[in-house]
C-alpha atoms as a PDB file:
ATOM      1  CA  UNK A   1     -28.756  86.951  18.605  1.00  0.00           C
ATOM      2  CA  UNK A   2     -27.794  88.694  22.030  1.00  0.00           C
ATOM      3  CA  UNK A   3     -26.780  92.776  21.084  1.00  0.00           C
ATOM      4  CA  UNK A   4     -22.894  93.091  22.780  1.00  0.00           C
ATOM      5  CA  UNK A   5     -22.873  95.786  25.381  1.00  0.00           C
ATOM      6  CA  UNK A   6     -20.811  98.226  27.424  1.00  0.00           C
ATOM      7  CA  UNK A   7     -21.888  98.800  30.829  1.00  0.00           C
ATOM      8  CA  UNK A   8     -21.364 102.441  32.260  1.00  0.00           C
ATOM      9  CA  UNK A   9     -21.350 102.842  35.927  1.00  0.00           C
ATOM     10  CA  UNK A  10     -22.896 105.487  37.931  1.00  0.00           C
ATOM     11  CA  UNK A  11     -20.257 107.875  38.469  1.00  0.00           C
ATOM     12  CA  UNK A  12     -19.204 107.388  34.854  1.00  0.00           C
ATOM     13  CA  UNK A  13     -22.421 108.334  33.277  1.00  0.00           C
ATOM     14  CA  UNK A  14     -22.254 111.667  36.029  1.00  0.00           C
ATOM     15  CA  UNK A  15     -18.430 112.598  35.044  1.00  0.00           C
ATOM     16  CA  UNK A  16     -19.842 112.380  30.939  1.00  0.00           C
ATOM     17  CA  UNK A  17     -22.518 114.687  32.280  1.00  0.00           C
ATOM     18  CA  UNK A  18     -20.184 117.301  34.061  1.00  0.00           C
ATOM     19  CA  UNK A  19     -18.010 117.337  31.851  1.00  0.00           C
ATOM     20  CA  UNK A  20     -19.648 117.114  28.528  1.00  0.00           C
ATOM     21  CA  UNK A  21     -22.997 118.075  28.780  1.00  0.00           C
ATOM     22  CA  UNK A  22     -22.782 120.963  31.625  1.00  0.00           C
ATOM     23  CA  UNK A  23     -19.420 121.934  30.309  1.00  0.00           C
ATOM     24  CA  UNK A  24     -17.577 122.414  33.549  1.00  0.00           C
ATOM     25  CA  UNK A  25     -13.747 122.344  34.121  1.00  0.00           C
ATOM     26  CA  UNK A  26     -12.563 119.058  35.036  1.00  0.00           C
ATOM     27  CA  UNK A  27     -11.699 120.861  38.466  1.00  0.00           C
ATOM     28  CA  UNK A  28     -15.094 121.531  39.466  1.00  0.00           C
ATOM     29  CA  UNK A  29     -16.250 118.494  38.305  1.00  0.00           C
ATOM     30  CA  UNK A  30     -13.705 116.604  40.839  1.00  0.00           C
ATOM     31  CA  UNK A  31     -14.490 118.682  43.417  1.00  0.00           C
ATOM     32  CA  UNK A  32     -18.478 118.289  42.972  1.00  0.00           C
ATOM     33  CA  UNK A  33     -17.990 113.860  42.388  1.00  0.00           C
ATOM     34  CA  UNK A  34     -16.261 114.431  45.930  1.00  0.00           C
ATOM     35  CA  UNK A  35     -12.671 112.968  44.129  1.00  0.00           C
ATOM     36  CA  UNK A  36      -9.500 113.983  43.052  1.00  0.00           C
ATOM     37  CA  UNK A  37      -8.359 115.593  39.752  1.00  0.00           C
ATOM     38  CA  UNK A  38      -6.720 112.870  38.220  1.00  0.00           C
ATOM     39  CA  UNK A  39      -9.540 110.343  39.552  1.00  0.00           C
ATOM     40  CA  UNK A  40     -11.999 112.484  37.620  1.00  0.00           C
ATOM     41  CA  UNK A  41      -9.747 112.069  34.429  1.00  0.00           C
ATOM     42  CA  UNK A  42      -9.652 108.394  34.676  1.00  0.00           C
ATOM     43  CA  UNK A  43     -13.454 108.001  35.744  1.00  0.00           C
ATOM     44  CA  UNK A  44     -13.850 109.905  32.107  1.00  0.00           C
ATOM     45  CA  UNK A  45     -11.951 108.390  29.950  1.00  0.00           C
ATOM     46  CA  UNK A  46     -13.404 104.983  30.717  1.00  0.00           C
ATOM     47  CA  UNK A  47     -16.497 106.247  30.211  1.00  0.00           C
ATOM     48  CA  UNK A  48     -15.732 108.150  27.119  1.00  0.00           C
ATOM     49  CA  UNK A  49     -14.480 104.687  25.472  1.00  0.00           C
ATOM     50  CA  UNK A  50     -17.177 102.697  26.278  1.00  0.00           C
ATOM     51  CA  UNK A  51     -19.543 105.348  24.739  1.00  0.00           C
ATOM     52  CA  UNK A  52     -17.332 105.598  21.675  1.00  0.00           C
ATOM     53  CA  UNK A  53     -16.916 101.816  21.529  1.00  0.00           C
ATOM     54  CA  UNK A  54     -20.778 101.813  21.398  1.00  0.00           C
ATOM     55  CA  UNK A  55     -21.557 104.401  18.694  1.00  0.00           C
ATOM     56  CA  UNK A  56     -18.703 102.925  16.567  1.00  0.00           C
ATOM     57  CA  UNK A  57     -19.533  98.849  16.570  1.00  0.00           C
ATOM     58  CA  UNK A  58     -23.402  99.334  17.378  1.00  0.00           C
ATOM     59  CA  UNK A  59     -23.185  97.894  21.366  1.00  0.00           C
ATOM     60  CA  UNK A  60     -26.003  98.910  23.827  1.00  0.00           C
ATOM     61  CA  UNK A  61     -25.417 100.697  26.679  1.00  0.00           C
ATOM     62  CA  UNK A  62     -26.159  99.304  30.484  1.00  0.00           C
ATOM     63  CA  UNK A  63     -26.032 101.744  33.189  1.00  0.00           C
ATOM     64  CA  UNK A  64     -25.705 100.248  36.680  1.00  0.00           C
ATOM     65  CA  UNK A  65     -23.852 100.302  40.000  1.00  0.00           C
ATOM     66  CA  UNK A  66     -20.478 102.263  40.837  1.00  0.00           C
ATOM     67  CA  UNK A  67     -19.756 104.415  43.485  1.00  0.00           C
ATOM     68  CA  UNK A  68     -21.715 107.484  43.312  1.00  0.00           C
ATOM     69  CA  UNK A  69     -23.797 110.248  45.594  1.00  0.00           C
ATOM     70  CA  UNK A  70     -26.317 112.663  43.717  1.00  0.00           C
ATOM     71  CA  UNK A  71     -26.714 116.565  44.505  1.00  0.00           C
ATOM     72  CA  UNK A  72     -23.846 117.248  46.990  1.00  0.00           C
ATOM     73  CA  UNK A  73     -25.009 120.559  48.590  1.00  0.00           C
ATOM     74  CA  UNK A  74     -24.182 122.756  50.926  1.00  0.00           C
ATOM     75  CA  UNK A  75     -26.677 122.562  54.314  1.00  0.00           C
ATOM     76  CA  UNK A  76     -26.361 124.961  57.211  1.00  0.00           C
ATOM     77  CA  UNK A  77     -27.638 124.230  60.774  1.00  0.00           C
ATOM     78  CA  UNK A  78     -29.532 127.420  62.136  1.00  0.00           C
ATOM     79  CA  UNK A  79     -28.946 126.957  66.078  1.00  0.00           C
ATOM     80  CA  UNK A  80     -24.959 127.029  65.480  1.00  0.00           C
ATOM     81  CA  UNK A  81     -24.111 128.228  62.163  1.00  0.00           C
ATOM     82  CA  UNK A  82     -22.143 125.362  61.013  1.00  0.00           C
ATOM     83  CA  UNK A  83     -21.924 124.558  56.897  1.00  0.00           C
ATOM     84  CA  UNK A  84     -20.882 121.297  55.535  1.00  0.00           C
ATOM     85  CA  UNK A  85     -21.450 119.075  52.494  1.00  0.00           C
ATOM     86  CA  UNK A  86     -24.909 116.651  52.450  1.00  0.00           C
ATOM     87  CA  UNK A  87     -25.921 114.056  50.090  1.00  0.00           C
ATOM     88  CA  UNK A  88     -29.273 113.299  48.059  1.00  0.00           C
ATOM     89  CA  UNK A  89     -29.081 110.026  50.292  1.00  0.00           C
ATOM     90  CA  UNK A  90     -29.514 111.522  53.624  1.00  0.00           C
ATOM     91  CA  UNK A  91     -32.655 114.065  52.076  1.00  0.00           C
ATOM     92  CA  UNK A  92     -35.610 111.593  53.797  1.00  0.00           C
ATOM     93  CA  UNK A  93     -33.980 111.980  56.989  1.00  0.00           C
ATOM     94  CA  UNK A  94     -33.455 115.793  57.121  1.00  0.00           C
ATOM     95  CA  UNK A  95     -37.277 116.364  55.696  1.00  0.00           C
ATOM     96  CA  UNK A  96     -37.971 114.174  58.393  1.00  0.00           C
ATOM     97  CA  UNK A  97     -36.039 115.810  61.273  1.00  0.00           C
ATOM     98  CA  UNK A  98     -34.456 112.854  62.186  1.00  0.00           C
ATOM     99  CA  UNK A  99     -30.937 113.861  60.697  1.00  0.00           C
ATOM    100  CA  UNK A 100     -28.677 116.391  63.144  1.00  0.00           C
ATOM    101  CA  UNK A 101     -25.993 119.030  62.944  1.00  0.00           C
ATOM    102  CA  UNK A 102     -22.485 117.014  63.650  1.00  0.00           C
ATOM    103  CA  UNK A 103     -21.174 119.797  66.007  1.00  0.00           C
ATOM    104  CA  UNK A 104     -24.825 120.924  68.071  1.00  0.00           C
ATOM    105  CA  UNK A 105     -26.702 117.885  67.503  1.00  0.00           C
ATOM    106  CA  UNK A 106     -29.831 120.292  66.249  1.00  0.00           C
ATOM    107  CA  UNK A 107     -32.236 119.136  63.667  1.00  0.00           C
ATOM    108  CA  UNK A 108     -32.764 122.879  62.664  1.00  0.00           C
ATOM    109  CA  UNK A 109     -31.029 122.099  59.517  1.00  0.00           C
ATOM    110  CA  UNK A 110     -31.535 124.231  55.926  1.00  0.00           C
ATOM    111  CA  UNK A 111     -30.232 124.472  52.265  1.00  0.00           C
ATOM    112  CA  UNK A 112     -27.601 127.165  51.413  1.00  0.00           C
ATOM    113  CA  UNK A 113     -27.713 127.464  48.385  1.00  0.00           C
ATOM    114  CA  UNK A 114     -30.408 128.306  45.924  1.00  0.00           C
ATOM    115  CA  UNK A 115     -31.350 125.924  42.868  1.00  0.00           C
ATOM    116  CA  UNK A 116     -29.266 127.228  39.980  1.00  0.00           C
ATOM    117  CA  UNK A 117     -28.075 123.876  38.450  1.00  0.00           C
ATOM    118  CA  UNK A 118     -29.831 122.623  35.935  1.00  0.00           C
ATOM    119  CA  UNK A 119     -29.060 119.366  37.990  1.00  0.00           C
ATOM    120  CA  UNK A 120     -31.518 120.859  40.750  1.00  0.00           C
ATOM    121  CA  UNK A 121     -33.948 122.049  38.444  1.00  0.00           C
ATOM    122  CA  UNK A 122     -34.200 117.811  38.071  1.00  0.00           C
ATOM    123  CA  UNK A 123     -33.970 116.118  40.878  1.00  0.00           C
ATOM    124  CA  UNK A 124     -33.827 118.723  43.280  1.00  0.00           C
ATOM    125  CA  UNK A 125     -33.624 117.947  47.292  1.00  0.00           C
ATOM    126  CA  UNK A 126     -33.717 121.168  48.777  1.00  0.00           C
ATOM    127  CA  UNK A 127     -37.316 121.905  46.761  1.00  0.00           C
ATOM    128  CA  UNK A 128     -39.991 122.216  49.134  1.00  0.00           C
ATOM    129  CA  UNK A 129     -38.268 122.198  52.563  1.00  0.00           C
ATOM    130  CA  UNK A 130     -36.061 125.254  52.279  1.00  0.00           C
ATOM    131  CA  UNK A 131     -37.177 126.934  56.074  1.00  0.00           C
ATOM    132  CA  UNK A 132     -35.543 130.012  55.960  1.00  0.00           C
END
């Protein structure tokens, strides 16, 4: 007998965590999944009703695909200054000095912020290559 199931998507299991688990402001948690406001609310609802409809009539849980970029941090390049937003995804190419600043085209390129998230405690990025 196959168990029914609900399958979460990526950014829906991250919005749950935001939200319920660090206990931000649906704000912040917008602004950190990179979307808007009311985006956020509808990512989290869905989620929210799958993981009810789970609890309440016994169906697993499958977490797959979605749209979704972990650890969204600020970087700073050192030869101009410049500060923007970089994803987990482009981490292999920074280590490796292949990724450059967008304005100076320098790959002198470091973290700005320190690991207080218990997010980056995880699965941090910056760990181990913060050059400052």
């Amino acid at each position: 007998m196959e168990v029914p199931e609900n399958v979460l998507k990526l950014e829906e299991l991250e919005a749950v965590r935001l939200k319920d688990l660090e206990g931000l402001e649906q704000s912040e948690c917008a602004e950190k999944m990179g979307v808007s406001r009311p985006t956020f609310q509808r990512i989290l609802l869905a989620a929210r009703e799958k993981i009810a409809d789970s609890l309440v009539n016994g169906k697993t849980i499958h977490i797959e695909g979605g749209n979704f970029t972990q650890n969204i941090c600020p970087v700073r390049c050192t030869a101009c200054g410049k500060i923007w937003q970089e994803s987990f995804e482009n981490i292999k190419a920074i280590k490796d000095g292949d990724y450059t600043c967008p304005d100076c085209h320098s790959n002198s390129i470091v973290c700005e912020q320190t690991c207080k998230g218990k997010s980056c405690r995880r699965k941090c990025w910056r760990n181990g290559w913060r050059d400052e």
